[in-house]
N, C-alpha and C. Protein backbone atom coordinates (compact mmCIF):
# COMPACT_ATOMS: atom_id res chain seq x y z
N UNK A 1 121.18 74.65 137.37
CA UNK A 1 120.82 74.35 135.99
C UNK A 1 119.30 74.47 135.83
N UNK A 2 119.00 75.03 134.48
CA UNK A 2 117.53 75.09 134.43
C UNK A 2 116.89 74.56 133.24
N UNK A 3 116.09 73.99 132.61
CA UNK A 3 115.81 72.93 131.68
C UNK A 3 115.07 74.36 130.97
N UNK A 4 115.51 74.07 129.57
CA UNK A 4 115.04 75.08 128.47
C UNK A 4 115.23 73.77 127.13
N UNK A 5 114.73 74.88 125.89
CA UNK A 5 114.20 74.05 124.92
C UNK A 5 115.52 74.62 123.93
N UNK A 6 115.73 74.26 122.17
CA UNK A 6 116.13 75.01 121.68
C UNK A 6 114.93 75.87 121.07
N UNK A 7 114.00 75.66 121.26
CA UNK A 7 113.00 76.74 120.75
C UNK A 7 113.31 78.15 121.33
N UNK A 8 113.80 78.75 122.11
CA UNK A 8 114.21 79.79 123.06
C UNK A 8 115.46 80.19 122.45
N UNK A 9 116.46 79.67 121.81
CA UNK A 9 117.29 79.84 121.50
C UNK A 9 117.14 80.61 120.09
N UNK A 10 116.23 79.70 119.21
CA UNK A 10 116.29 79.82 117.53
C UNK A 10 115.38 81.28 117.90
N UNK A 11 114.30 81.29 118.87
CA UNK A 11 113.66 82.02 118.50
C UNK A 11 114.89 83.95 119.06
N UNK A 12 115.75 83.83 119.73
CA UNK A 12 116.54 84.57 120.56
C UNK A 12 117.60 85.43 118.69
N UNK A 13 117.72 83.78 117.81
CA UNK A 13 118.57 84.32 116.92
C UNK A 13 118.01 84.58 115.83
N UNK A 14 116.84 84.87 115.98
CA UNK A 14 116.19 85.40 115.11
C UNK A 14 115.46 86.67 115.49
N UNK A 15 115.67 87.27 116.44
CA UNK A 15 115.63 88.65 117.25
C UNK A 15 113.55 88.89 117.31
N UNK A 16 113.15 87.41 117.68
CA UNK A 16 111.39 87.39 117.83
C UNK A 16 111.62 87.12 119.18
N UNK A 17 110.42 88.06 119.39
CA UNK A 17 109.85 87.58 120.72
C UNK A 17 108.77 86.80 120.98
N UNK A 18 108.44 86.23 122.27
CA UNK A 18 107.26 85.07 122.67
C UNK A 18 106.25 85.94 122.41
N UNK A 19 105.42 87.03 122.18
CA UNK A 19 104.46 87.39 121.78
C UNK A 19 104.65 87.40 120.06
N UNK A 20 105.75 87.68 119.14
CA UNK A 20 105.30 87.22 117.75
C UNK A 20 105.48 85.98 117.44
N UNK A 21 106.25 84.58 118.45
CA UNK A 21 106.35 83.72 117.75
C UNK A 21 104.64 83.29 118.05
N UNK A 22 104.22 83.75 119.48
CA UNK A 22 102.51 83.27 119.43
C UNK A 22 101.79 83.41 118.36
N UNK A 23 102.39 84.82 118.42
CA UNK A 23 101.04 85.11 116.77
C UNK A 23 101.73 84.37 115.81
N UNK A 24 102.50 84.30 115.04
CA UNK A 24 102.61 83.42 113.98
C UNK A 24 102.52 82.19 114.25
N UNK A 25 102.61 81.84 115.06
CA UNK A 25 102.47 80.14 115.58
C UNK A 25 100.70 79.76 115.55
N UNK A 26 100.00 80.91 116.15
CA UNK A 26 98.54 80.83 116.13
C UNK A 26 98.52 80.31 117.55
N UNK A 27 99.31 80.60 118.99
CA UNK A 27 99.12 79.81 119.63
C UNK A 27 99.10 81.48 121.26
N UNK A 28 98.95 80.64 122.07
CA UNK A 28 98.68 81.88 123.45
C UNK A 28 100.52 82.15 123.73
N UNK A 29 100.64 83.36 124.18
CA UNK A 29 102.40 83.90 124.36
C UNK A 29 102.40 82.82 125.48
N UNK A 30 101.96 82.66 126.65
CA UNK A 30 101.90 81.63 127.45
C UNK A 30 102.49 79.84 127.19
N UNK A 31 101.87 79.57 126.33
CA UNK A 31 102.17 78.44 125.81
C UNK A 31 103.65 78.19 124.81
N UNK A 32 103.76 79.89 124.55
CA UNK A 32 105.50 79.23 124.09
C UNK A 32 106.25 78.89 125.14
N UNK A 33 106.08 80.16 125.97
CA UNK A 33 106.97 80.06 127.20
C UNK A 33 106.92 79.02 127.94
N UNK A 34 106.07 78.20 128.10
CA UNK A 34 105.90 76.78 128.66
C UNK A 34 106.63 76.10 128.22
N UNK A 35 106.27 75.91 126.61
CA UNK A 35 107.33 75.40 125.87
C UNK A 35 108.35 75.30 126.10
N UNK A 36 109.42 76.77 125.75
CA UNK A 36 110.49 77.06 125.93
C UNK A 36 111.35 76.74 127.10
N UNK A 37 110.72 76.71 128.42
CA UNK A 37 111.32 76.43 129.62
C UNK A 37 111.02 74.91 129.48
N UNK A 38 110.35 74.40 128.74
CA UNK A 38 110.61 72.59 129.13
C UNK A 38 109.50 72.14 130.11
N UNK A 39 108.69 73.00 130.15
CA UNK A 39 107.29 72.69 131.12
C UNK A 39 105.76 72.24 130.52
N UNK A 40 105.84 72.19 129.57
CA UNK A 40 104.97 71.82 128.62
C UNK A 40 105.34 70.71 127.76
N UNK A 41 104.66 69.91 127.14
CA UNK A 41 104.57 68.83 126.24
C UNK A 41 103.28 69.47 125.01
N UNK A 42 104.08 69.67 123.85
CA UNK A 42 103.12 70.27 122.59
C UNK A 42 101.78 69.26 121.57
N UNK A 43 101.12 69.71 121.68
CA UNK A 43 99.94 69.12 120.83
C UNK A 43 100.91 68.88 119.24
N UNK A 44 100.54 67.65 119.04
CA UNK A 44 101.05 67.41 117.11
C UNK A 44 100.66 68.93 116.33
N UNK A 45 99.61 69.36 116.75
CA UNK A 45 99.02 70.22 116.15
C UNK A 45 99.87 71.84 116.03
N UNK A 46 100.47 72.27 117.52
CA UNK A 46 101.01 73.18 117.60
C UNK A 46 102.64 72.82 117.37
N UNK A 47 102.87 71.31 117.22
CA UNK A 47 104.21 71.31 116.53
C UNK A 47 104.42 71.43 115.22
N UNK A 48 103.10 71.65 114.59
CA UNK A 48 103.45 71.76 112.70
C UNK A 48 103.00 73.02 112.80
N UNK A 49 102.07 73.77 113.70
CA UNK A 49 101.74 75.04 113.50
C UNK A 49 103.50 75.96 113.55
N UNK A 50 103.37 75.91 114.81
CA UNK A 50 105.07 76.38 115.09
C UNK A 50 106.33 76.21 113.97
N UNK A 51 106.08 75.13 113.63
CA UNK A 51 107.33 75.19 112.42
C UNK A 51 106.99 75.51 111.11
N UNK A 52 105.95 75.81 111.30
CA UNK A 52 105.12 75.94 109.85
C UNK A 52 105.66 77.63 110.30
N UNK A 53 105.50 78.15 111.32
CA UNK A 53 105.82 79.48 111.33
C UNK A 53 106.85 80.33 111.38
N UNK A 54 107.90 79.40 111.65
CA UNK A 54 109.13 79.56 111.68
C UNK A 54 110.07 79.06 110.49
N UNK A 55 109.15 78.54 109.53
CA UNK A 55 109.95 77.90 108.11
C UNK A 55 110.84 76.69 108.87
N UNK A 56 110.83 76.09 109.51
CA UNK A 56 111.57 74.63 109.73
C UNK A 56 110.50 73.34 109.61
N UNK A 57 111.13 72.34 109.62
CA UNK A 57 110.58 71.39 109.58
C UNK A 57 110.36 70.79 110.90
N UNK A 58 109.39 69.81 111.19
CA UNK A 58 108.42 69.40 112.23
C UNK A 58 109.54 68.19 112.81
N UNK A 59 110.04 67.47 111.69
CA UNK A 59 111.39 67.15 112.36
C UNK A 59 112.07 67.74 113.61
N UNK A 60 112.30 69.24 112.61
CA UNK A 60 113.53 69.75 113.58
C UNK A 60 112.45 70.55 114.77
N UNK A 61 111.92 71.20 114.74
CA UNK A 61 110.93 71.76 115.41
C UNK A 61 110.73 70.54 117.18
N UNK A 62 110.34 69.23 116.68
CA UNK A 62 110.37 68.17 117.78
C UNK A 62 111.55 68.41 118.41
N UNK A 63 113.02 68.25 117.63
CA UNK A 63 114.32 68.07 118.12
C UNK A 63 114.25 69.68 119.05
N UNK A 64 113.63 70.56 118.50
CA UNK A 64 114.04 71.98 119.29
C UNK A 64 113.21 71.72 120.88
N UNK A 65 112.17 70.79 120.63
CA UNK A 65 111.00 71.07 121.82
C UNK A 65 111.44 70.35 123.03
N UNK A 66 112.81 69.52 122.38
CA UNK A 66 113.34 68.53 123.73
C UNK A 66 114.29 69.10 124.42
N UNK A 67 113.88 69.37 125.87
CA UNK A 67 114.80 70.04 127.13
C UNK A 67 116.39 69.68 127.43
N UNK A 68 116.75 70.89 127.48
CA UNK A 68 117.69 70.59 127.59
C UNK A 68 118.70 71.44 129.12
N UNK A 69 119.82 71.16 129.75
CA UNK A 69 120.13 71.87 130.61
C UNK A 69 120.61 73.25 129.96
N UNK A 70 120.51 74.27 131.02
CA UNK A 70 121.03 75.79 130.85
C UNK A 70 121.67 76.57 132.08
N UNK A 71 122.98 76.62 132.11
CA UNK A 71 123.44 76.63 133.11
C UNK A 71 122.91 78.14 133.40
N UNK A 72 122.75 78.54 134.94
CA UNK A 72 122.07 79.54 135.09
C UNK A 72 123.20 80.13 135.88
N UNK A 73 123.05 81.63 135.99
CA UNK A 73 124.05 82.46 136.81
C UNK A 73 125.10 83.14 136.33
């Protein structure tokens, strides 16, 4: 099992990749992917940036940033 976010997911069904959600997020491609795998903890700042860029709310955006299992294989 490998700890991922739903940020990886929303961003998967919405056919973006970690280099445009960076740019619209205003943030490094690096730092989604941190994100996304559950290895990072987000600044308040890049959690309203991010949902501000993705049209969701900072609500849901938090709920996406919390890890979750992913069965691997």
């Amino acid at each position: 099992m490998a700890s991922v976010t739903g940020l990886r997911q929303l961003r998967r069904e919405r056919h973006l990749t970690l280099e445009a959600v960076a740019l619209l997020g205003g943030v490094d491609t690096a730092t989604v992917s941190r994100l996304e795998r559950g290895l990072a903890r987000p600044r308040p700042e890049t959690t309203v940036r991010l949902a501000q860029a993705l049209g969701i709310s900072v609500r849901r955006m938090t709920e996406l940033l919390t890890p979750v299992e992913e069965a691997v294989g």
